[in-house]
PDB file of N, CA and C in Angstrom:
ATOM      1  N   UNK A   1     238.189 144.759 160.283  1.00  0.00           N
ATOM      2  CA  UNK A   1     239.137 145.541 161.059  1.00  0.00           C
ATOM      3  C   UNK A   1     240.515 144.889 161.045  1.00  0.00           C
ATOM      4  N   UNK A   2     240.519 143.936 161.431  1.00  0.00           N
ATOM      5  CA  UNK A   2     241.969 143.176 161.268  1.00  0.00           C
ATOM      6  C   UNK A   2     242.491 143.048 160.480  1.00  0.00           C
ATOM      7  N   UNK A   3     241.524 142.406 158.605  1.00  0.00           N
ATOM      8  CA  UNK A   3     242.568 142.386 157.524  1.00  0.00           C
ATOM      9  C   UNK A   3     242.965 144.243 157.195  1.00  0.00           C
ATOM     10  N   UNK A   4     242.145 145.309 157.586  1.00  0.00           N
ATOM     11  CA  UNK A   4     242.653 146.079 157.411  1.00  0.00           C
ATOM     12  C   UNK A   4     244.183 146.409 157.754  1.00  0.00           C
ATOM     13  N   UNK A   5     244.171 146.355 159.233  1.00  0.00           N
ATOM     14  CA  UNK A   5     245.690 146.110 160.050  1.00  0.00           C
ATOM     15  C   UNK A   5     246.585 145.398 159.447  1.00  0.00           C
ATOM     16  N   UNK A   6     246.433 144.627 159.086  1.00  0.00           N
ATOM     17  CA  UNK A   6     247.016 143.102 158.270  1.00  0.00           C
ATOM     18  C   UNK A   6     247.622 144.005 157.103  1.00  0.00           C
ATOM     19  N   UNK A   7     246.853 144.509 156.379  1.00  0.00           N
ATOM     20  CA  UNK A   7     247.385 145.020 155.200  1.00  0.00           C
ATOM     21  C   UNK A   7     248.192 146.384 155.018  1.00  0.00           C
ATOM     22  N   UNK A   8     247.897 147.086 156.325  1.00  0.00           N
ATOM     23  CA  UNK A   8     248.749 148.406 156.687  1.00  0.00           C
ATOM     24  C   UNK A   8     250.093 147.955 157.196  1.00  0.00           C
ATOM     25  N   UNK A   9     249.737 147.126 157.998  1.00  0.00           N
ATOM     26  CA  UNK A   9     250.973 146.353 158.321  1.00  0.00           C
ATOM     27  C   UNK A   9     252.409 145.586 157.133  1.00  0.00           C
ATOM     28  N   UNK A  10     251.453 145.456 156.562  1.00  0.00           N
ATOM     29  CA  UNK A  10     252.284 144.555 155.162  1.00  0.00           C
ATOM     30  C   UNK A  10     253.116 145.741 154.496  1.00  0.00           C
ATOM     31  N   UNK A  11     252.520 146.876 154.159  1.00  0.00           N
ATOM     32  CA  UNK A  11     252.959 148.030 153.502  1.00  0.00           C
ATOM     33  C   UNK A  11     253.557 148.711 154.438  1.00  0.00           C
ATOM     34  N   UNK A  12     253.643 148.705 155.743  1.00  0.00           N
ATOM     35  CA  UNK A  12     254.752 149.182 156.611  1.00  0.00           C
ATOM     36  C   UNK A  12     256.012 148.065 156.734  1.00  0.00           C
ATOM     37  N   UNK A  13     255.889 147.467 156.539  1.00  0.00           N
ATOM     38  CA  UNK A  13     256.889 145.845 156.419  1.00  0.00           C
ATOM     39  C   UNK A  13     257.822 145.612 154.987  1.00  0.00           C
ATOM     40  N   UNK A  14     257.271 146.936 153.603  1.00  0.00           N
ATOM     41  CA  UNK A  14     257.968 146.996 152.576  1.00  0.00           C
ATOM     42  C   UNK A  14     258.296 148.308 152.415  1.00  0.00           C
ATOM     43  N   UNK A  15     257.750 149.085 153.384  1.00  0.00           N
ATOM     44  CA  UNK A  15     258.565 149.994 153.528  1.00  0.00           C
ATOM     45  C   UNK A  15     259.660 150.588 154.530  1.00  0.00           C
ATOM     46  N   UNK A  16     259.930 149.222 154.857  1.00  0.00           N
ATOM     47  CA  UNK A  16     260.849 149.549 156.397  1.00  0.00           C
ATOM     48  C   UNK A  16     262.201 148.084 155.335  1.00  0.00           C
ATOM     49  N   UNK A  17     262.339 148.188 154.743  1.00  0.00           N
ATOM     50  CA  UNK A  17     263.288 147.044 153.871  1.00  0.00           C
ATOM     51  C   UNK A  17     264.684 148.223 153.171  1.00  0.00           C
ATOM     52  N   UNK A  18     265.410 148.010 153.832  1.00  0.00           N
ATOM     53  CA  UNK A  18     266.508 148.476 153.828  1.00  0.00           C
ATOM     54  C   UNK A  18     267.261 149.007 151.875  1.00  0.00           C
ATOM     55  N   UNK A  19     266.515 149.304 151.614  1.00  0.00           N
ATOM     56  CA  UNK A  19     266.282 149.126 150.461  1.00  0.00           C
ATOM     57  C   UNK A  19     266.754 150.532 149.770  1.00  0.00           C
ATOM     58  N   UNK A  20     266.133 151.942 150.655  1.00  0.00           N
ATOM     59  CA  UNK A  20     266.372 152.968 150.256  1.00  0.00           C
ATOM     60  C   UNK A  20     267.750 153.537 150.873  1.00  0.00           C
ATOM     61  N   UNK A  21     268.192 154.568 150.231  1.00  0.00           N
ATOM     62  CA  UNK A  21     269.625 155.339 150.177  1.00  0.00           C
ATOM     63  C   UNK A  21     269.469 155.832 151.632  1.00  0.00           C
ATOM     64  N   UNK A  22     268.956 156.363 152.305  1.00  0.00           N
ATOM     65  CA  UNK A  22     268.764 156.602 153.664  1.00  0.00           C
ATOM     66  C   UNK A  22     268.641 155.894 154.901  1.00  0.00           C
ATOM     67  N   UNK A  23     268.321 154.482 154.442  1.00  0.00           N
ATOM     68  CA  UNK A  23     267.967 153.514 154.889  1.00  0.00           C
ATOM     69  C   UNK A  23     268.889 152.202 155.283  1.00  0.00           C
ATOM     70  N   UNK A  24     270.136 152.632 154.043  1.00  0.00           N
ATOM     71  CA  UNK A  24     270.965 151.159 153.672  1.00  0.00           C
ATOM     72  C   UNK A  24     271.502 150.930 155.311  1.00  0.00           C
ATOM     73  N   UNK A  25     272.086 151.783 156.139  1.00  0.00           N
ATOM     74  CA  UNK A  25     272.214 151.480 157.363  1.00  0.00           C
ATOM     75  C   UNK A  25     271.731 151.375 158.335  1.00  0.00           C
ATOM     76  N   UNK A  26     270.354 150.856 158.129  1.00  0.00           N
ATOM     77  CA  UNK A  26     269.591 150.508 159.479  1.00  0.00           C
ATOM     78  C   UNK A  26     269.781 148.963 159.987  1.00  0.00           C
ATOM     79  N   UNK A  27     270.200 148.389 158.600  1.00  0.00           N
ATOM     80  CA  UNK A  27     270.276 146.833 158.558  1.00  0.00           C
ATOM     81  C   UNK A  27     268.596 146.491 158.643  1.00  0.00           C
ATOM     82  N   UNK A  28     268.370 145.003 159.076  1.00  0.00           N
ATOM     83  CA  UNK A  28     267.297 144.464 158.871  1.00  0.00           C
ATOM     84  C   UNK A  28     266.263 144.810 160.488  1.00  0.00           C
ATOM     85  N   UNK A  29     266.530 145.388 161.335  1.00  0.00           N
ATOM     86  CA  UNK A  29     265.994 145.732 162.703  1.00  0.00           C
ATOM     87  C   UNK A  29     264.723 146.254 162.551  1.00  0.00           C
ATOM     88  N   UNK A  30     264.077 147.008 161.656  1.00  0.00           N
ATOM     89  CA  UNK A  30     263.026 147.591 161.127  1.00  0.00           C
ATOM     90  C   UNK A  30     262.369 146.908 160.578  1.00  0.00           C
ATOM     91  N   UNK A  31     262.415 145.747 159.831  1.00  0.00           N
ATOM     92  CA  UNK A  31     261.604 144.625 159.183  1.00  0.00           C
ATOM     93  C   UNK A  31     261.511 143.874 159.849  1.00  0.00           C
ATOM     94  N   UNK A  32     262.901 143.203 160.296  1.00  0.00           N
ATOM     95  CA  UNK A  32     262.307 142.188 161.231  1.00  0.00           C
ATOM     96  C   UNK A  32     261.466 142.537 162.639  1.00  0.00           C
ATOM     97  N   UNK A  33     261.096 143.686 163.163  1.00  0.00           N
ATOM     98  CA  UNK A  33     260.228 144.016 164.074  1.00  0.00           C
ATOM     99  C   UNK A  33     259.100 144.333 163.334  1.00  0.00           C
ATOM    100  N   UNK A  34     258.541 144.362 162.223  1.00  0.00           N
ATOM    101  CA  UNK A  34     257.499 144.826 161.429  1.00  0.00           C
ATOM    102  C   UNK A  34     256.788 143.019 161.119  1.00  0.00           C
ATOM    103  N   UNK A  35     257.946 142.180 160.522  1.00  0.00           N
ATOM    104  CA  UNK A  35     257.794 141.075 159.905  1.00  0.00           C
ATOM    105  C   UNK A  35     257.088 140.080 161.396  1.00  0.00           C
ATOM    106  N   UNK A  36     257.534 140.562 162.455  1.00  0.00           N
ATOM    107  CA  UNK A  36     257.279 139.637 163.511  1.00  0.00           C
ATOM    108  C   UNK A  36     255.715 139.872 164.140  1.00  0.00           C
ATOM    109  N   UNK A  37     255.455 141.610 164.042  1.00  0.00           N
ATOM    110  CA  UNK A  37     254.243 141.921 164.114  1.00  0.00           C
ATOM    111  C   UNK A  37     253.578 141.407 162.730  1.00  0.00           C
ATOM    112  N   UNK A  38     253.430 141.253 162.042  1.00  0.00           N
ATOM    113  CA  UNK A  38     253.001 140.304 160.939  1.00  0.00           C
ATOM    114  C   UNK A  38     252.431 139.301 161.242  1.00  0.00           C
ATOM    115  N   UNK A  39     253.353 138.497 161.518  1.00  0.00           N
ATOM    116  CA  UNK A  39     253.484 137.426 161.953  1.00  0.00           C
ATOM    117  C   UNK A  39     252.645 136.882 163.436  1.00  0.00           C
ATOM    118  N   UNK A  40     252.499 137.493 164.315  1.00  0.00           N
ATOM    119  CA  UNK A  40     252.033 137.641 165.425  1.00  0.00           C
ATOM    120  C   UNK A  40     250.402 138.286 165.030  1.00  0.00           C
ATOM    121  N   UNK A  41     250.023 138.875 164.224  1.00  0.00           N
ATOM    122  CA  UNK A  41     248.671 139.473 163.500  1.00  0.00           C
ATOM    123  C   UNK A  41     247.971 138.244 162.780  1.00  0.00           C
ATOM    124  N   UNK A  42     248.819 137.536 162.447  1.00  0.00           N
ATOM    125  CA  UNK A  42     248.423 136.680 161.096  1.00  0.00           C
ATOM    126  C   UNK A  42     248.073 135.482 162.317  1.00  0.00           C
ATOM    127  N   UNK A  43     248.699 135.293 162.981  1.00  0.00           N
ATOM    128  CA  UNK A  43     248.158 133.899 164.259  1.00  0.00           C
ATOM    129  C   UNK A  43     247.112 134.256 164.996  1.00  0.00           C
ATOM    130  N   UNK A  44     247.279 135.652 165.178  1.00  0.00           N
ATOM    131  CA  UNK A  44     245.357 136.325 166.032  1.00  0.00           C
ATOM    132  C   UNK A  44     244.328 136.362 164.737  1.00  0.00           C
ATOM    133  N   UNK A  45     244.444 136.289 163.519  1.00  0.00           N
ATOM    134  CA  UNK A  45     243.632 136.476 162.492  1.00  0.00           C
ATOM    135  C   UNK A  45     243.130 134.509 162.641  1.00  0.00           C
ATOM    136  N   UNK A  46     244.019 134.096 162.918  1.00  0.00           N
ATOM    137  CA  UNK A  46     243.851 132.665 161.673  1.00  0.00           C
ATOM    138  C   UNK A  46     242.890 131.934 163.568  1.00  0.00           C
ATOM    139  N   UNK A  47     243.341 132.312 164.807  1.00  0.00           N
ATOM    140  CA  UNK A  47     242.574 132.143 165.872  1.00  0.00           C
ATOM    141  C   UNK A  47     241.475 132.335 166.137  1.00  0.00           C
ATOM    142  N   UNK A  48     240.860 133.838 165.559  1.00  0.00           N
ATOM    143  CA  UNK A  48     240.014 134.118 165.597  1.00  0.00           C
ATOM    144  C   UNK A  48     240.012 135.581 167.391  1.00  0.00           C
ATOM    145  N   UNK A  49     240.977 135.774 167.289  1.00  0.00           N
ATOM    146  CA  UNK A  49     241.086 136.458 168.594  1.00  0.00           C
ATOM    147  C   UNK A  49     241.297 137.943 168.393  1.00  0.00           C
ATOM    148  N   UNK A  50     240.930 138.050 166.584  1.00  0.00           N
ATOM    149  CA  UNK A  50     241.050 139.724 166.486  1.00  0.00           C
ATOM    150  C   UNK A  50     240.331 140.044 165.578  1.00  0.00           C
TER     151      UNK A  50
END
């Protein structure tokens, strides 16, 4: 269940990268709130608390 999340997460985290023509003005606010849930997933994975 979790690496699932983990990995939906990852692909919401490259698709929130400022990258596309619609996108160029969001700046980085969308990744870095994606990258932090990441990040925060990956410390309950490696704990054992998810």
């Amino acid at each position: 269940m979790g690496t699932i999340i983990l990995i939906i997460l990852i692909l919401a985290l490259v698709g929130v990268l400022p990258t596309w023509p619609h996108s160029r003005n969001w700046g980085y606010g969308p990744s870095g709130v994606a990258g932090l849930i990441v990040v925060i997933l990956i410390l309950l994975l490696l704990t054992g608390r998810l």
